[in-house]
PDB file of N, CA and C in Angstrom:
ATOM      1  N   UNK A   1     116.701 145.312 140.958  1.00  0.00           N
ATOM      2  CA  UNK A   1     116.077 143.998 140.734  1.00  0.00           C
ATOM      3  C   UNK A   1     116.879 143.223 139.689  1.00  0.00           C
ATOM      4  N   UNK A   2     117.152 142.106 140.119  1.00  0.00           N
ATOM      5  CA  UNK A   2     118.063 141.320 138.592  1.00  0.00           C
ATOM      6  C   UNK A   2     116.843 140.769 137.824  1.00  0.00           C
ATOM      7  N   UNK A   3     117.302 140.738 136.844  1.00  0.00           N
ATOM      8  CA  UNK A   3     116.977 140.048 135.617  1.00  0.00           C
ATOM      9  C   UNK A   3     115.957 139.226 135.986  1.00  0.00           C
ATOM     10  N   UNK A   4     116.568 138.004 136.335  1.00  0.00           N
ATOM     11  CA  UNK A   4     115.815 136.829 136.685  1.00  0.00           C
ATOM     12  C   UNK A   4     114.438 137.213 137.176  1.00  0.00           C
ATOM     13  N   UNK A   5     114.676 138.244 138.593  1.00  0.00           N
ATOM     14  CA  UNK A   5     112.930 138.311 138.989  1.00  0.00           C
ATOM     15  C   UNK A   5     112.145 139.072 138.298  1.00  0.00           C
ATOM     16  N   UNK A   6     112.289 139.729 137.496  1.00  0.00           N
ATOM     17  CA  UNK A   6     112.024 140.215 136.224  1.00  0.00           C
ATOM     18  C   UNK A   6     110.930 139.484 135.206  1.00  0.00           C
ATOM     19  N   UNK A   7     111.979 138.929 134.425  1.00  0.00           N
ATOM     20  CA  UNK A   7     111.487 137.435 133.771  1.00  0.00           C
ATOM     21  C   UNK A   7     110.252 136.449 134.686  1.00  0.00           C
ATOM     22  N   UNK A   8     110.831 136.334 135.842  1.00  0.00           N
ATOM     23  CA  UNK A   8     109.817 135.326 136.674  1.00  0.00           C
ATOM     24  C   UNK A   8     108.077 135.997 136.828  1.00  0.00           C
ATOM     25  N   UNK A   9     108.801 137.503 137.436  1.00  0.00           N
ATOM     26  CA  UNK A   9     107.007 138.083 137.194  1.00  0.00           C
ATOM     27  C   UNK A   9     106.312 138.749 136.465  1.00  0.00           C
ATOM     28  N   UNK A  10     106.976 138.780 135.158  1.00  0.00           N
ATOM     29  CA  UNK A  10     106.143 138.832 134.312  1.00  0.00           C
ATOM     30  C   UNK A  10     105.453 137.315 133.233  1.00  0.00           C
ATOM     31  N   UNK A  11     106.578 136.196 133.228  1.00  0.00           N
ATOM     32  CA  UNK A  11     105.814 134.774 133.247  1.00  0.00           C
ATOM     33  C   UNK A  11     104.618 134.728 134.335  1.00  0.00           C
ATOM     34  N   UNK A  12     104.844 134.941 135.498  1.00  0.00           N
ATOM     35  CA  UNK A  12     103.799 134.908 136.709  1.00  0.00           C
ATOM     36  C   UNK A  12     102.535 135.591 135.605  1.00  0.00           C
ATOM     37  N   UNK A  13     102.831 136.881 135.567  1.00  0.00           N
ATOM     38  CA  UNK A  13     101.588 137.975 135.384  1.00  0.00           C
ATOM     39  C   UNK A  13     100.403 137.408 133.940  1.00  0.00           C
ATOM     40  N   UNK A  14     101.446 136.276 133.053  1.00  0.00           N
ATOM     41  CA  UNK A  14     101.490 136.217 131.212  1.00  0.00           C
ATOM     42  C   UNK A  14     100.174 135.003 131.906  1.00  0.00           C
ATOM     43  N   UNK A  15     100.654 134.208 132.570  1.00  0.00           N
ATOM     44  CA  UNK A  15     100.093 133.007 133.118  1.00  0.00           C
ATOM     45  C   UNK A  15      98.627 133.466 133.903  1.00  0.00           C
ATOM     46  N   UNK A  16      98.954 134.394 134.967  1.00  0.00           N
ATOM     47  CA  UNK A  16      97.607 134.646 135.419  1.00  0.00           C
ATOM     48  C   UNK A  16      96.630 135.135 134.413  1.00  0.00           C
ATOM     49  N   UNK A  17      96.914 135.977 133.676  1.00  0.00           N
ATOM     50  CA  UNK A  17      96.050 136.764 132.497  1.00  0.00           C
ATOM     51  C   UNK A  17      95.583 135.888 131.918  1.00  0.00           C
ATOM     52  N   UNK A  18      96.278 134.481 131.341  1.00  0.00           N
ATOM     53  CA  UNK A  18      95.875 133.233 130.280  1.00  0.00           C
ATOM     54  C   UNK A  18      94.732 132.754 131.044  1.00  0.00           C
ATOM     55  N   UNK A  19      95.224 132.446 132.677  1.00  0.00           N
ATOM     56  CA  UNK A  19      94.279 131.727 133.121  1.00  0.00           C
ATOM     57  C   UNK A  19      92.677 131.800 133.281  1.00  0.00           C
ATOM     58  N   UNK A  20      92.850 133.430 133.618  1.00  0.00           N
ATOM     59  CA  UNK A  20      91.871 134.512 133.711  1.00  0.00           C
ATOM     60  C   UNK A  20      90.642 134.450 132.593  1.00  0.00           C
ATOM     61  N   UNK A  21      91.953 134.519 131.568  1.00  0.00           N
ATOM     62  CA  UNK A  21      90.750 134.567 129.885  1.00  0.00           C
ATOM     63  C   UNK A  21      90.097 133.118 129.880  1.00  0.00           C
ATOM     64  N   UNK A  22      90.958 132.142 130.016  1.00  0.00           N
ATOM     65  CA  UNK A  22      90.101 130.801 129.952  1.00  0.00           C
ATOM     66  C   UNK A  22      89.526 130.808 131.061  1.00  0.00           C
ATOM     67  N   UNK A  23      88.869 130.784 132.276  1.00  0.00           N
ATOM     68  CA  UNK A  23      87.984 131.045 133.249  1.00  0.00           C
ATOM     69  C   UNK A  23      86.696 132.133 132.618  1.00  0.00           C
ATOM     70  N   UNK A  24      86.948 132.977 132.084  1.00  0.00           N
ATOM     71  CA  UNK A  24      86.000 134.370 131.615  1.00  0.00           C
ATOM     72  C   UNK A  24      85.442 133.868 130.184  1.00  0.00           C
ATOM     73  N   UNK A  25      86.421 133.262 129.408  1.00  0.00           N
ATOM     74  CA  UNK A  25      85.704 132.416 127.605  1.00  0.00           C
ATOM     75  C   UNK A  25      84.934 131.265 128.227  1.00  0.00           C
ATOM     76  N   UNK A  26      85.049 130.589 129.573  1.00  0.00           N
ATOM     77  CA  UNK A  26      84.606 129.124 130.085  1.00  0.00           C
ATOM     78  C   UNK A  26      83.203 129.814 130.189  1.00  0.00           C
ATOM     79  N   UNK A  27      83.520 130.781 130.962  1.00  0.00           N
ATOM     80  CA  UNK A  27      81.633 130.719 131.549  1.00  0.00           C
ATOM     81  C   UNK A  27      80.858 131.731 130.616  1.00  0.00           C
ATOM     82  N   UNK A  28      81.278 132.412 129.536  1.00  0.00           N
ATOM     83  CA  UNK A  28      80.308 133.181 128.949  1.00  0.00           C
ATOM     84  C   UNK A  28      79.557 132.048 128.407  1.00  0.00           C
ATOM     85  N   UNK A  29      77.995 133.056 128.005  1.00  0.00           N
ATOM     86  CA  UNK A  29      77.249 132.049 127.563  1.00  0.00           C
ATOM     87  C   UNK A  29      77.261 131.797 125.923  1.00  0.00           C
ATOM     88  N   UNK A  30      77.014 130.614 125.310  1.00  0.00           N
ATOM     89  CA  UNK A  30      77.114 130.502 123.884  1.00  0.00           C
ATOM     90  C   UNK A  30      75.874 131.405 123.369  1.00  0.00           C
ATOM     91  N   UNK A  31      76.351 132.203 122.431  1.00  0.00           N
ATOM     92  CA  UNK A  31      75.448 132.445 121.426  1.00  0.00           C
ATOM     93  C   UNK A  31      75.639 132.252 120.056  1.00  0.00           C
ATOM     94  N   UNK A  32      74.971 131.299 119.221  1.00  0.00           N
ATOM     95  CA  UNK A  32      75.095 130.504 118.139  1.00  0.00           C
ATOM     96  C   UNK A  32      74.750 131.703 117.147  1.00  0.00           C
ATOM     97  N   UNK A  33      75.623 131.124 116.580  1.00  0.00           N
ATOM     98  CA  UNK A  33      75.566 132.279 115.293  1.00  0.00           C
ATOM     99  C   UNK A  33      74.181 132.899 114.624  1.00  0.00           C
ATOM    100  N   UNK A  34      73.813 133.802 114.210  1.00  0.00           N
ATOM    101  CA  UNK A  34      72.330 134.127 113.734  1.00  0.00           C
ATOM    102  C   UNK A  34      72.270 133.411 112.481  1.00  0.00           C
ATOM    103  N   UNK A  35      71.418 132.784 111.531  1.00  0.00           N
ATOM    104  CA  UNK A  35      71.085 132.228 110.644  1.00  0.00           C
ATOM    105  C   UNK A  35      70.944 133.359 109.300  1.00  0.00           C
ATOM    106  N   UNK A  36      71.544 133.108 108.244  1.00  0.00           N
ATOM    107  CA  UNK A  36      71.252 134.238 107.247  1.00  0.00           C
ATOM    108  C   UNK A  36      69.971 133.815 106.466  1.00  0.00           C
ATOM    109  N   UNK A  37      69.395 135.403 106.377  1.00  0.00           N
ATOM    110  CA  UNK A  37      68.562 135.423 105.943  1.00  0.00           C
ATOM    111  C   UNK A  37      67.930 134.999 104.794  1.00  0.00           C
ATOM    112  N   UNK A  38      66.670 134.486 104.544  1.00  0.00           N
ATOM    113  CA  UNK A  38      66.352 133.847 102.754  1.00  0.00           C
ATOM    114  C   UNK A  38      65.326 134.821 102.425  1.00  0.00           C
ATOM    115  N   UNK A  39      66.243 135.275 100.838  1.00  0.00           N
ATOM    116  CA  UNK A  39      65.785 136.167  99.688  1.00  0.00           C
ATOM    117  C   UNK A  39      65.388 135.594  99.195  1.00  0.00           C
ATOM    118  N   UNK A  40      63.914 136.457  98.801  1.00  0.00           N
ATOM    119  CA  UNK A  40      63.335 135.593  97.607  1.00  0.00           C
ATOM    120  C   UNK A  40      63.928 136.040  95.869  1.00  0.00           C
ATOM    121  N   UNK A  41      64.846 136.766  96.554  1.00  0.00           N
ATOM    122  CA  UNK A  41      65.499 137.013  95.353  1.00  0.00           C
ATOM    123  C   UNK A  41      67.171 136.213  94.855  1.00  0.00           C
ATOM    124  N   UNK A  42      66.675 135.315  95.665  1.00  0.00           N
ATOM    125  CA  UNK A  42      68.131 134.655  95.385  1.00  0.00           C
ATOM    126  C   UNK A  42      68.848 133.952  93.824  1.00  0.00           C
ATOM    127  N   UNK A  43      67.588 134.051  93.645  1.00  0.00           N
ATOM    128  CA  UNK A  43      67.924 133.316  91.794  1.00  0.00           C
ATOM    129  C   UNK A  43      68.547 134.038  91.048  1.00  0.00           C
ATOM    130  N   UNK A  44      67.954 135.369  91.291  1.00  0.00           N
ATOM    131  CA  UNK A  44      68.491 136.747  90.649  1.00  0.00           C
ATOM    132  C   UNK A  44      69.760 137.058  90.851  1.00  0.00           C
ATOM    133  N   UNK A  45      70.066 137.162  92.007  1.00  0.00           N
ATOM    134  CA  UNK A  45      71.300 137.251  92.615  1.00  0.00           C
ATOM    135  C   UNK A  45      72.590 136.574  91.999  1.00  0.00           C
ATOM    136  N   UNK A  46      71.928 135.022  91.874  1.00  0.00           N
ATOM    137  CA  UNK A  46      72.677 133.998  91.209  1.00  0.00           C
ATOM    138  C   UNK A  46      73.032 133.992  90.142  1.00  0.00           C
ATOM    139  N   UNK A  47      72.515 134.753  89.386  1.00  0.00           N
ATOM    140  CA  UNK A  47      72.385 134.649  87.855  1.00  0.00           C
ATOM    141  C   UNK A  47      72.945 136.293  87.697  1.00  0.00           C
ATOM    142  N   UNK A  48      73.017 137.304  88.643  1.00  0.00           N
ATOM    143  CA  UNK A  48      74.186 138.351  88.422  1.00  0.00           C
ATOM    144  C   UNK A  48      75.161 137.629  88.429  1.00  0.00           C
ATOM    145  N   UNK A  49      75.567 137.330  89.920  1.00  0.00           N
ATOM    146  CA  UNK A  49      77.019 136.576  89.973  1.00  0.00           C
ATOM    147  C   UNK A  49      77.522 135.764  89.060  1.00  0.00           C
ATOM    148  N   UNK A  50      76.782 135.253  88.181  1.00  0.00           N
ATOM    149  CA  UNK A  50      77.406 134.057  87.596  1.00  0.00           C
ATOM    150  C   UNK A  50      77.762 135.078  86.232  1.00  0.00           C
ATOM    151  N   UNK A  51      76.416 136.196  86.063  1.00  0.00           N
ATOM    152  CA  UNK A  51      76.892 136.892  84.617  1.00  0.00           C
ATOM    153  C   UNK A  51      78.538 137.891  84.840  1.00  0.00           C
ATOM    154  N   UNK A  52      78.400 138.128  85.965  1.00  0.00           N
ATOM    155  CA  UNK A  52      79.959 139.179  86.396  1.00  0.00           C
ATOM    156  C   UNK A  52      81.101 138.404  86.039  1.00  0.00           C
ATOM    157  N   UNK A  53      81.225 137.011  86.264  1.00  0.00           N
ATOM    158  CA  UNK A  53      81.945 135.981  86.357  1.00  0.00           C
ATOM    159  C   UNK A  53      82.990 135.567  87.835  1.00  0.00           C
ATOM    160  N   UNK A  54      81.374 135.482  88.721  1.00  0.00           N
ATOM    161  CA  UNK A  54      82.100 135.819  90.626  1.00  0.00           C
ATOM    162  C   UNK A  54      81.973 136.556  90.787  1.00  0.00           C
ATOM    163  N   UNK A  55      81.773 137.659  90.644  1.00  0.00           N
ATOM    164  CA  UNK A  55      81.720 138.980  91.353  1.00  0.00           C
ATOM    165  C   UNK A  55      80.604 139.373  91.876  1.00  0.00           C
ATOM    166  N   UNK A  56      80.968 139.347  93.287  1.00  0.00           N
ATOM    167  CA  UNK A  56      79.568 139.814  94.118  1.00  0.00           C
ATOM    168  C   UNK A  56      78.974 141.380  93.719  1.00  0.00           C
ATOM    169  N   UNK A  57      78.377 141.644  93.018  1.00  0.00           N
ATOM    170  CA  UNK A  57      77.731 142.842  92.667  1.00  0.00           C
ATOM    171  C   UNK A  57      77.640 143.733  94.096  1.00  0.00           C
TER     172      UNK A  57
END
């Protein structure tokens, strides 16, 4: 096999695969990110972090 058809089908193969993924990312369905949760301890939290100086405990 030379070179050339080589090169050609695996561009062919690079292209079908691309196309494939955008067809398969098109139709999944969205699922929106989950919302984080509210602590009622968030003040606390705030007032570690700020005593560490940033540092997420």
């Amino acid at each position: 096999m030379s070179a050339a058809f080589v090169i050609a089908v695996v561009v062919t193969v690079v292209v079908l695969a691309a196309a494939v993924a955008v067809v398969v990312n098109g139709t999944r369905p969205y699922v929106a990110p989950r919302p984080t949760p509210v602590d009622a301890d968030r003040g606390t939290q705030a007032a570690d972090v700020t005593a560490d100086g940033g540092e997420v405990s």
